[in-house]
Protein backbone atom coordinates (compact mmCIF):
# COMPACT_ATOMS: atom_id res chain seq x y z
CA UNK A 1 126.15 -32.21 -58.26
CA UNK A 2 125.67 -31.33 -61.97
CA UNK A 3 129.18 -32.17 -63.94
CA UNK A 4 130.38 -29.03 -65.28
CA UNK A 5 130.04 -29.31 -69.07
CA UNK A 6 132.93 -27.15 -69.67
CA UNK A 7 135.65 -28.97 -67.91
CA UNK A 8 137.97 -31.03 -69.68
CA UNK A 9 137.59 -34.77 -70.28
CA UNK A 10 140.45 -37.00 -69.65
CA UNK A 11 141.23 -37.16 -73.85
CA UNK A 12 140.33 -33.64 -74.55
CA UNK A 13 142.86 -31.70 -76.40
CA UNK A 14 143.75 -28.59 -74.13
CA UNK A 15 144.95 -25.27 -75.96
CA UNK A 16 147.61 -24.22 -74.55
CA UNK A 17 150.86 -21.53 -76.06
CA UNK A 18 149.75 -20.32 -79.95
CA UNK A 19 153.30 -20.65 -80.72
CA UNK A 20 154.28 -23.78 -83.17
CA UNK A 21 155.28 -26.97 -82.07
CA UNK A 22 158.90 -28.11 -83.27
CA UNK A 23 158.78 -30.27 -87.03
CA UNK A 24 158.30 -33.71 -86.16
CA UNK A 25 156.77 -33.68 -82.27
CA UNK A 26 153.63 -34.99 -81.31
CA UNK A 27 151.20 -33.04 -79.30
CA UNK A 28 149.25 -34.86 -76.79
CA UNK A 29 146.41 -33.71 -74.71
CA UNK A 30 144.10 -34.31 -71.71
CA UNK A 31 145.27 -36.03 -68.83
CA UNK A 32 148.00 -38.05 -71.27
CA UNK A 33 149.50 -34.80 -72.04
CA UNK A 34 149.89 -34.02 -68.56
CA UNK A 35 151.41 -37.23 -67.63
CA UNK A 36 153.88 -36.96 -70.84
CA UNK A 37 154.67 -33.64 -69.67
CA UNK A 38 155.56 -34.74 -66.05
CA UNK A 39 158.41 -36.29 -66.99
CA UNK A 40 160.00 -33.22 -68.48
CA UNK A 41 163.42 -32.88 -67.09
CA UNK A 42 162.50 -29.34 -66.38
CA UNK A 43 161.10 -28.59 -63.05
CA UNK A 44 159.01 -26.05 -63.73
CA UNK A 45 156.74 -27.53 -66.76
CA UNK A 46 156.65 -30.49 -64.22
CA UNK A 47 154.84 -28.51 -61.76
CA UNK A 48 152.90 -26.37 -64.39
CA UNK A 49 151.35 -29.98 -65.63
CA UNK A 50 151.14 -31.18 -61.74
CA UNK A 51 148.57 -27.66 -60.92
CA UNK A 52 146.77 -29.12 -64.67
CA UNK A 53 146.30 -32.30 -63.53
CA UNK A 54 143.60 -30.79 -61.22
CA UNK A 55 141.06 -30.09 -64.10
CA UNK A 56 140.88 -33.15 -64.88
CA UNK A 57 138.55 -34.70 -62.14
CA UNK A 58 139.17 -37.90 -60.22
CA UNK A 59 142.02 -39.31 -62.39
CA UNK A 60 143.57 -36.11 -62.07
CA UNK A 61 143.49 -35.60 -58.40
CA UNK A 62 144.92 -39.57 -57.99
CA UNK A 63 148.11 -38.50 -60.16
CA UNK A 64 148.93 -35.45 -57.88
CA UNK A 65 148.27 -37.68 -54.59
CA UNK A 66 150.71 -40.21 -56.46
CA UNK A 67 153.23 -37.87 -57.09
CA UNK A 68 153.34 -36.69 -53.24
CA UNK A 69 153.35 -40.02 -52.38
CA UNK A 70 156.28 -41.11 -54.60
CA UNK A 71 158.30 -38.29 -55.91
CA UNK A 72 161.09 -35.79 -53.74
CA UNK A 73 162.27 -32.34 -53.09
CA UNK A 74 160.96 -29.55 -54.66
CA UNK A 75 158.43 -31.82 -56.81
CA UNK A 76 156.33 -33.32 -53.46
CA UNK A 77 156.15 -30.06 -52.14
CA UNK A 78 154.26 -28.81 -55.15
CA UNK A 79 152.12 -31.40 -55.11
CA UNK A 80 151.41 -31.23 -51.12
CA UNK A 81 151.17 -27.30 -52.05
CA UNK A 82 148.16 -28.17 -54.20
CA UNK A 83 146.49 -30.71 -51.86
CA UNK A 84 146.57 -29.35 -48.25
CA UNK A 85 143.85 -27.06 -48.48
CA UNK A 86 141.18 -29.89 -50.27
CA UNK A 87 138.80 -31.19 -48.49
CA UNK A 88 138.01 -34.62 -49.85
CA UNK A 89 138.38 -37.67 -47.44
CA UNK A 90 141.21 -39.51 -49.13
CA UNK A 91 143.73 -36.24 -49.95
CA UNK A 92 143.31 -35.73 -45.89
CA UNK A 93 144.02 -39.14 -45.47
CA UNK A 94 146.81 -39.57 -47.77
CA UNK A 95 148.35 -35.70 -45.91
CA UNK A 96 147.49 -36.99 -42.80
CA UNK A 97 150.81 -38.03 -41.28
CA UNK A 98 153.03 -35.52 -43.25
CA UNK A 99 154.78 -32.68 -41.94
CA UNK A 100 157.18 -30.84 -44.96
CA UNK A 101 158.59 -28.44 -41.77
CA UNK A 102 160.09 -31.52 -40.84
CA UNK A 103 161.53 -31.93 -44.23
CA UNK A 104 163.54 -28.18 -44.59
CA UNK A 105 167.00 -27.33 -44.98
CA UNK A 106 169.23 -24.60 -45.01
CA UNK A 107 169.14 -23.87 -49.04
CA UNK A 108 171.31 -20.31 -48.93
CA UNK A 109 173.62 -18.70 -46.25
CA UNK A 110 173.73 -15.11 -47.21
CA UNK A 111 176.12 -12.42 -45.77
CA UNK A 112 176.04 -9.34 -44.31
CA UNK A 113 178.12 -6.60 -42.66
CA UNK A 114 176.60 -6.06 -39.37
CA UNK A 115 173.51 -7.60 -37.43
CA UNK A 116 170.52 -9.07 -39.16
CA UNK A 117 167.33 -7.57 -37.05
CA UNK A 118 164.80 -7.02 -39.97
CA UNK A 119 163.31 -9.36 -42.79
CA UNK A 120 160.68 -9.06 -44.54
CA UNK A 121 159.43 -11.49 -47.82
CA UNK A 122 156.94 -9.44 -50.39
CA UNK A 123 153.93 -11.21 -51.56
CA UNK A 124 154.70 -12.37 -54.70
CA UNK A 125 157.10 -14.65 -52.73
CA UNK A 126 159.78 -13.83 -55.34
CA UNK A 127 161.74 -10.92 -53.54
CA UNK A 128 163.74 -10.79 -49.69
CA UNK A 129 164.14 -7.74 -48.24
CA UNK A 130 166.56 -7.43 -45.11
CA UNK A 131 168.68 -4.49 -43.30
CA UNK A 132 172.09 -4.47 -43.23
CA UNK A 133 173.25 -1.28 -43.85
CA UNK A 134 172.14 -0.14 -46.55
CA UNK A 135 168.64 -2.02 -46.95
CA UNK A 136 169.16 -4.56 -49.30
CA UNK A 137 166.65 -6.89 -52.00
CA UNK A 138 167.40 -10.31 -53.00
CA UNK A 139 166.02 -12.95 -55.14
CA UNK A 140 164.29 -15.35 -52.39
CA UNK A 141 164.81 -18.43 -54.75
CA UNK A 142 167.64 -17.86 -55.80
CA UNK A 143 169.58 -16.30 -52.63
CA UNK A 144 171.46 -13.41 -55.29
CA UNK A 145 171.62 -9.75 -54.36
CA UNK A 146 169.41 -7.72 -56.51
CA UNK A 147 171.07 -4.11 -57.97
CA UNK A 148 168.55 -2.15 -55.38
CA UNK A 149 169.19 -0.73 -52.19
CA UNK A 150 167.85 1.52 -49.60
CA UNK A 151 169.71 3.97 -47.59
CA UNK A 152 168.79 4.01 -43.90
CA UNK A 153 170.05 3.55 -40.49
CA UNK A 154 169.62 1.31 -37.39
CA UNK A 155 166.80 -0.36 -38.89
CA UNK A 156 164.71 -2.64 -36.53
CA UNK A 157 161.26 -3.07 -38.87
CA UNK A 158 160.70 -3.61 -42.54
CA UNK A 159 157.12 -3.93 -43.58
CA UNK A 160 156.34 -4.54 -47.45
CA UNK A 161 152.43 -3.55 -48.53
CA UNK A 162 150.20 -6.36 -49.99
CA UNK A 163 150.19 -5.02 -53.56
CA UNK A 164 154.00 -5.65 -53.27
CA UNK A 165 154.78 -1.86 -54.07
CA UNK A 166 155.75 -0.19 -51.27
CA UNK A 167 158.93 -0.65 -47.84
CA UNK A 168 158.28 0.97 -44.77
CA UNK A 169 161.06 1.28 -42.58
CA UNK A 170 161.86 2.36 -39.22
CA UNK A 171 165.14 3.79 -38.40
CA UNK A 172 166.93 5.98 -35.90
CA UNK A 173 166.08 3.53 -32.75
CA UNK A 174 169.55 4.73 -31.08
CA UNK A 175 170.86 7.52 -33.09
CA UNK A 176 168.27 10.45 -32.97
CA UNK A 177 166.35 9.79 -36.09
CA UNK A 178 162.55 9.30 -35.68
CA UNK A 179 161.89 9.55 -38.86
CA UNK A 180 159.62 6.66 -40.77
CA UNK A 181 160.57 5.91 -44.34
CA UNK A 182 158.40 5.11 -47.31
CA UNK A 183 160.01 3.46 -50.33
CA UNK A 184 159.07 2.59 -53.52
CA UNK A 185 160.01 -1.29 -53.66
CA UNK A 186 161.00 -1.63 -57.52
CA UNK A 187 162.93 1.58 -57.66
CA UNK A 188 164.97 1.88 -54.20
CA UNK A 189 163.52 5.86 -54.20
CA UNK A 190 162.39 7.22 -51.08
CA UNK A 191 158.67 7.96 -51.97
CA UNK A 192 157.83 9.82 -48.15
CA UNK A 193 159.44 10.62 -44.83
CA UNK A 194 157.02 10.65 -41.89
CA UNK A 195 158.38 12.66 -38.43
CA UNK A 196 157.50 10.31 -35.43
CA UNK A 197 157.78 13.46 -33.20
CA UNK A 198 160.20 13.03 -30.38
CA UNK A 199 160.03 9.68 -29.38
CA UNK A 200 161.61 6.37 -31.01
CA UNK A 201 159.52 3.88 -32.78
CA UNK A 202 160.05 0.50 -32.47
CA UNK A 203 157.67 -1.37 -34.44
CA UNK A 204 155.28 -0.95 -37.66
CA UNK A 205 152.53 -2.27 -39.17
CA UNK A 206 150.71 -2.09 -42.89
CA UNK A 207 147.00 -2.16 -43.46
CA UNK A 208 146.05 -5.03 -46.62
CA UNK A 209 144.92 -2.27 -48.44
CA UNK A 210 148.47 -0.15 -47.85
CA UNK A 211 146.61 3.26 -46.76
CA UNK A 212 147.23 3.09 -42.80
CA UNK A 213 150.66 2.60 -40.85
CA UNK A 214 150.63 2.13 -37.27
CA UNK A 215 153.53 3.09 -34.97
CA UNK A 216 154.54 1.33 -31.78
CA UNK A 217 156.68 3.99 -29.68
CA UNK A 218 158.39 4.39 -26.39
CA UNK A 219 156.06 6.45 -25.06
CA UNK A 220 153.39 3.36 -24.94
CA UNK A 221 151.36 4.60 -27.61
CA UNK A 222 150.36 3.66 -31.69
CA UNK A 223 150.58 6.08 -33.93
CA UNK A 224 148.07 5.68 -36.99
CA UNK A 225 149.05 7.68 -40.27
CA UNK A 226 147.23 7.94 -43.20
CA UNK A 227 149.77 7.45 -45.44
CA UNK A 228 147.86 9.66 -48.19
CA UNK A 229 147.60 12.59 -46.23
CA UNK A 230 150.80 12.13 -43.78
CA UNK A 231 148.88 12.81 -41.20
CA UNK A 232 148.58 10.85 -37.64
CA UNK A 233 144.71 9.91 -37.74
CA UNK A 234 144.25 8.44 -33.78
CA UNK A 235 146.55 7.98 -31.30
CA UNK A 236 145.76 4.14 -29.26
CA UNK A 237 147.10 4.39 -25.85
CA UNK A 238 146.55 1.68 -23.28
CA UNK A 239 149.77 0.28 -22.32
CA UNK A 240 152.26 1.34 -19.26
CA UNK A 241 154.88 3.39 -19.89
CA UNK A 242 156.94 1.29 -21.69
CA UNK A 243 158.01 0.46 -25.41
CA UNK A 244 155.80 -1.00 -27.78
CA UNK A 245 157.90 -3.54 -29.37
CA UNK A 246 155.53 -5.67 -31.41
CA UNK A 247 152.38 -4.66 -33.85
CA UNK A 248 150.35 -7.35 -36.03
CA UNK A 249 147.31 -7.20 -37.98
CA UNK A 250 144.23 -9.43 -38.80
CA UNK A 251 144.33 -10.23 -42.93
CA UNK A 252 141.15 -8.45 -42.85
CA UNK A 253 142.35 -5.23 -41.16
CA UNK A 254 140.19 -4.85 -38.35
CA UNK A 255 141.73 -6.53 -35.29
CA UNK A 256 145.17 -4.82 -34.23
CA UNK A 257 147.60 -6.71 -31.88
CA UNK A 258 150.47 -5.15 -29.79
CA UNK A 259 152.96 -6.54 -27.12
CA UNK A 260 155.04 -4.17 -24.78
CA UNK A 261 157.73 -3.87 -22.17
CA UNK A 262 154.61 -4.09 -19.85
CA UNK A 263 154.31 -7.70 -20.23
CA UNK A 264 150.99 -7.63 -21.62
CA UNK A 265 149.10 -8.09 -24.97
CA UNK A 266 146.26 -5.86 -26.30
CA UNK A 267 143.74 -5.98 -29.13
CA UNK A 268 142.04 -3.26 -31.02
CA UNK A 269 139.73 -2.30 -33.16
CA UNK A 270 142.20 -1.11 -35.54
CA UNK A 271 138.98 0.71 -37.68
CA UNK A 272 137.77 2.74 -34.40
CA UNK A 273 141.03 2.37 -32.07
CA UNK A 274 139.08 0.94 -29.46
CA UNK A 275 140.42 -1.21 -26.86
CA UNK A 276 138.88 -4.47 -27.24
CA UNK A 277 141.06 -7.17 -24.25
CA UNK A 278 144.35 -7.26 -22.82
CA UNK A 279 146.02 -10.49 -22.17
CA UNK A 280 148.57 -10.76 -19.48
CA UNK A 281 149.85 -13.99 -18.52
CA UNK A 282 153.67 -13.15 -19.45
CA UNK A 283 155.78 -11.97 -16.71
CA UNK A 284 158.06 -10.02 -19.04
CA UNK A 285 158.44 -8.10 -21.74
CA UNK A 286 156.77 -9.26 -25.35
CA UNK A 287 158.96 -9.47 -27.71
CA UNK A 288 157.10 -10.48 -30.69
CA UNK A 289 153.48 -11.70 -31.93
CA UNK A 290 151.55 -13.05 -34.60
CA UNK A 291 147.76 -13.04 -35.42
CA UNK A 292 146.85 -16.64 -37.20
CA UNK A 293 145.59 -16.10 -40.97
CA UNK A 294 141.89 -17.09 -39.93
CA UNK A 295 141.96 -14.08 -36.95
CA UNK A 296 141.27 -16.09 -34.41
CA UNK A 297 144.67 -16.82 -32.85
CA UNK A 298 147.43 -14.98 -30.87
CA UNK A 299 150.81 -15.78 -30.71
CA UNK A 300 152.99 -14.08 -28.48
CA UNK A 301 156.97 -14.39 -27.77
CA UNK A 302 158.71 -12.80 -24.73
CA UNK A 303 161.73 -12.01 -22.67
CA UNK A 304 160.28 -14.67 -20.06
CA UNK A 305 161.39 -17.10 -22.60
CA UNK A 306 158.04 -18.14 -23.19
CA UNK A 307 155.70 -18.11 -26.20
CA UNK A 308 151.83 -18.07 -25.52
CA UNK A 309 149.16 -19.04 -27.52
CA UNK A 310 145.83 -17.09 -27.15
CA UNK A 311 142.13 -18.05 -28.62
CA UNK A 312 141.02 -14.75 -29.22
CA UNK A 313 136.76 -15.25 -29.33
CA UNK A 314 137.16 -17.18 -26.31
CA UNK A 315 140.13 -14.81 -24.82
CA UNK A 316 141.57 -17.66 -23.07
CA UNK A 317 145.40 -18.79 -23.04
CA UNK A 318 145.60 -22.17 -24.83
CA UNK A 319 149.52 -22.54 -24.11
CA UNK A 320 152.21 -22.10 -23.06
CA UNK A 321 155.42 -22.79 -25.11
CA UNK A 322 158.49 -23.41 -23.23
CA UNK A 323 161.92 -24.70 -24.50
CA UNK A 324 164.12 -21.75 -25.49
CA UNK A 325 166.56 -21.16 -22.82
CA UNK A 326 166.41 -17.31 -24.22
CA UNK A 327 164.37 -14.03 -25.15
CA UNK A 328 161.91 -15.12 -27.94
CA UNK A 329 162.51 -12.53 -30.50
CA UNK A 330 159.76 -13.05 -33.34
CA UNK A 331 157.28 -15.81 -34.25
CA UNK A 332 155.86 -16.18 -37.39
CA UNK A 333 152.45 -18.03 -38.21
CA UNK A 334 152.47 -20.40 -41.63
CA UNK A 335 149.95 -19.91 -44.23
CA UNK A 336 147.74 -22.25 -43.08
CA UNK A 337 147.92 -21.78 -39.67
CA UNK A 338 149.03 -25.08 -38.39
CA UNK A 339 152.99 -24.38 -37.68
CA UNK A 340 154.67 -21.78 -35.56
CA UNK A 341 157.92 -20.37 -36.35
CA UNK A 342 159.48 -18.84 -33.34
CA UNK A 343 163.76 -17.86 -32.69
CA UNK A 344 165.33 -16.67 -29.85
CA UNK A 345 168.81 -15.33 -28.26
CA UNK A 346 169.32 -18.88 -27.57
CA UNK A 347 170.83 -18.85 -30.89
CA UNK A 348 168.31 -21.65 -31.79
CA UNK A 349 165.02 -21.16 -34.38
CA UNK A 350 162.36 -24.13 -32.93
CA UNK A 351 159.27 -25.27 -35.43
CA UNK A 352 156.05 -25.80 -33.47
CA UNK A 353 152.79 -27.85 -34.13
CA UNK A 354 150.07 -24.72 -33.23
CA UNK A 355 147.21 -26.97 -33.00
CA UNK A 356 148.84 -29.27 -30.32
CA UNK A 357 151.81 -27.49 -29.17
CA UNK A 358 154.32 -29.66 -29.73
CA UNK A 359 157.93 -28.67 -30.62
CA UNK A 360 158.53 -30.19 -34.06
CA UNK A 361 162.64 -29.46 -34.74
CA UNK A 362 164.85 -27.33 -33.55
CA UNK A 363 167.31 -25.72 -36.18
CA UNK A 364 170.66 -24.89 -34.99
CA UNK A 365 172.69 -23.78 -38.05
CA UNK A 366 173.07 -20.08 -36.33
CA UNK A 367 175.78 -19.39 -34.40
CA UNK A 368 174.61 -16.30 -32.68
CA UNK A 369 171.39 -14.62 -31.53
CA UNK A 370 168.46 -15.03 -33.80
CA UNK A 371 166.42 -11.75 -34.02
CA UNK A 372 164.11 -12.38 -37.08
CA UNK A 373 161.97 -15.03 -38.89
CA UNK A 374 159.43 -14.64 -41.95
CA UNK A 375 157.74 -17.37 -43.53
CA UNK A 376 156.37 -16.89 -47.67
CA UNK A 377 152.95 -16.57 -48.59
CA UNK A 378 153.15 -19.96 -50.05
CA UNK A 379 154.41 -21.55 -46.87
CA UNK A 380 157.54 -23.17 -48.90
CA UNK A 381 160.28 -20.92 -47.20
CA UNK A 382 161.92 -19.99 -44.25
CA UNK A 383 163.79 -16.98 -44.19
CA UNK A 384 165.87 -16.09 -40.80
CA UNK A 385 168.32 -13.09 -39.56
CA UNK A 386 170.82 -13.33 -36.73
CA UNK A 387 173.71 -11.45 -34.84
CA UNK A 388 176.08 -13.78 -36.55
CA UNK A 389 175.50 -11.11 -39.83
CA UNK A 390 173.75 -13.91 -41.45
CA UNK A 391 170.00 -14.32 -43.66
CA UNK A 392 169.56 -18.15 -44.28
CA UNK A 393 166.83 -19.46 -46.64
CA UNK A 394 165.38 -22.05 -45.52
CA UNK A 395 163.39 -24.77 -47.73
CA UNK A 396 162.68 -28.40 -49.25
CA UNK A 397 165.95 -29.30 -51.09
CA UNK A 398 165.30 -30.14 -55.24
């Protein structure tokens, strides 16, 4: 392959900020001036000059292998961060026997006034959502209450769009109030109210491109709203009679996945509404499920205290998950699609290899039911909600 004549050498002065240096410094460049700036005392600027070290070839890529291979905290995960999804021989080699889930720790124990059933992390990775009466938005890094918040009842969903704009919530599951409300994130204001007709809805789903909502109800159907118009566009109906507790869409927002009180799993066409296969292996309830970011896997957690792993071009079951001694509540698929997150009323959230199905670590620091788990866009945190009125952030420790 032809070297690309515009990429930095390894002595190649790089422009960086216009403003002035201090009187007296010296300025170095290339691949020295990333290794200079490494060992900055601040954090950041370390991993700003780790994600430079990239452009510079070869040498470049062997400093950021180093610095997984040597350095801690908050500084190897960067660098894993920027390797995992390379392809060359050596990085695999050099990632092949490390596993950062098995690395994270409780970071911050926030609380709340009542039960934590909804999470949700925005994709910018920088903001936490949860409900506990009212909604409320944190700083995910940081674990400190931001001065928004959302007034709504008996929330059970929370879905943020991908342009990071805009909260859907669901509330009234117990109290009369069908209504569906659409917030704008930065503000707190209530932007629309859509009227789920008589019946309770009990889970939601975003399109990527944040102009479709789909509604799983009691009365075993989806609701699909253009959230333009405020109008119900189709109506997908398929299951039994029973609630639809669990919606989850492909990245590319065709495939849609829901799990009932029926026991079984379906897939649609979310574009057409057609009923594409139904998977049925659990013999209760589903709780919970997750489509992997490549479409092609299933996840599913239920009441039977099982989670199930589906291939969906091949629609065959590839496991079964066993080892919560409780309903599994939610599961949550990592960026890359190699770890499953799953908690359960057994108080317990359990890590799990996706590709092999083996149970990785079990983390215990609840003390009462876990309902809810989301995972960041960059795969670096946890985030988890439980009975005992908890969130905890979970992460690599600086």
């Amino acid at each position: 392959m032809a070297e690309n004549q515009n990429q930095p050498k390894e002595y190649d002065a790089v422009l960086g900020t216009q403003n002035s240096a201090p009187v007296g410094s010296v300025i170095l460049g290339g691949l020295e001036g990333v290794k200079s700036r490494l060992r900055s005392v601040d954090i950041e600027a370390q991993i700003a000059a780790l994600k430079e070290a990239l452009n510079y070839g070869e040498a470049g890529l062997d400093l950021v292998i180093q610095t997984w291979q040597y350095e801690s905290g908050k500084f190897k995960w960067a660098a894993y961060s920027l390797l995992r999804h390379r392809e060359e021989a050596r990085v695999k080699q050099a990632l092949q026997e490390y596993n950062p889930w098995l690395n994270i720790t409780c970071l911050h124990t926030l609380q709340q006034n009542i039960f934590i059933i909804a999470v949700a992390i925005s994709p910018d990775g920088k903001t936490l959502v949860s409900y506990g009466r009212p909604i409320n938005v944190w700083d995910l890094h940081t674990g400190q209450l931001q001065p928004i918040s959302m007034d709504d009842f008996d929330v059970n969903s929370l879905v943020i769009s991908q342009d990071g704009k805009t909260l859907v919530s669901r509330g009234g599951t117990y109290d009369g109030d069908h209504k569906i409300k659409v917030w704008d994130l930065q503000s707190g204001q209530r932007k629309q109210t859509l009227e789920e007709s008589t019946y309770r809805v009990f889970s939601l789903v975003i399109s990527p491109d944040g102009k479709t909502l789909a509604c799983g109800s009691e009365n075993s159907g989806i609701n699909v709203w253009d959230l333009q118009t405020e109008q119900i566009t189709r109506t997908m109906s398929g299951h039994s009679h029973y609630l639809v507790q669990a919606l989850a869409i492909s990245s590319d927002g065709k495939t849609l996945v829901s799990g009932a009180n029926d026991a079984t799993i379906k897939v649609w066409n979310f574009e057409t509404g057609k009923l594409i296969h139904t998977f049925k292996k659990h013999s209760n309830g589903v709780e919970s499920v997750a489509i992997s970011p490549d479409g092609q896997t299933i996840v599913s957690g239920s009441k039977d205290k099982t989670i199930k792993v589906w291939n969906l071009q091949t629609k065959q079951l590839q496991f079964t998950l066993e080892g919560h001694s409780g309903w599994v509540y939610c599961v949550a698929i990592s960026p890359d699609g190699n770890t499953l997150v799953s908690c359960s009323r057994d108080k317990t959230i359990r890590i799990w290899d996706l590709q092999t199905g083996e149970c990785q670590r079990i983390l215990k620091d609840h003390t009462d039911w876990v309902y809810c788990v989301a995972i960041s866009p960059d795969g670096n945190t946890l985030v988890s909600g439980s009975r005992d009125k908890t969130i905890k952030i979970w992460g690599i420790k600086p």
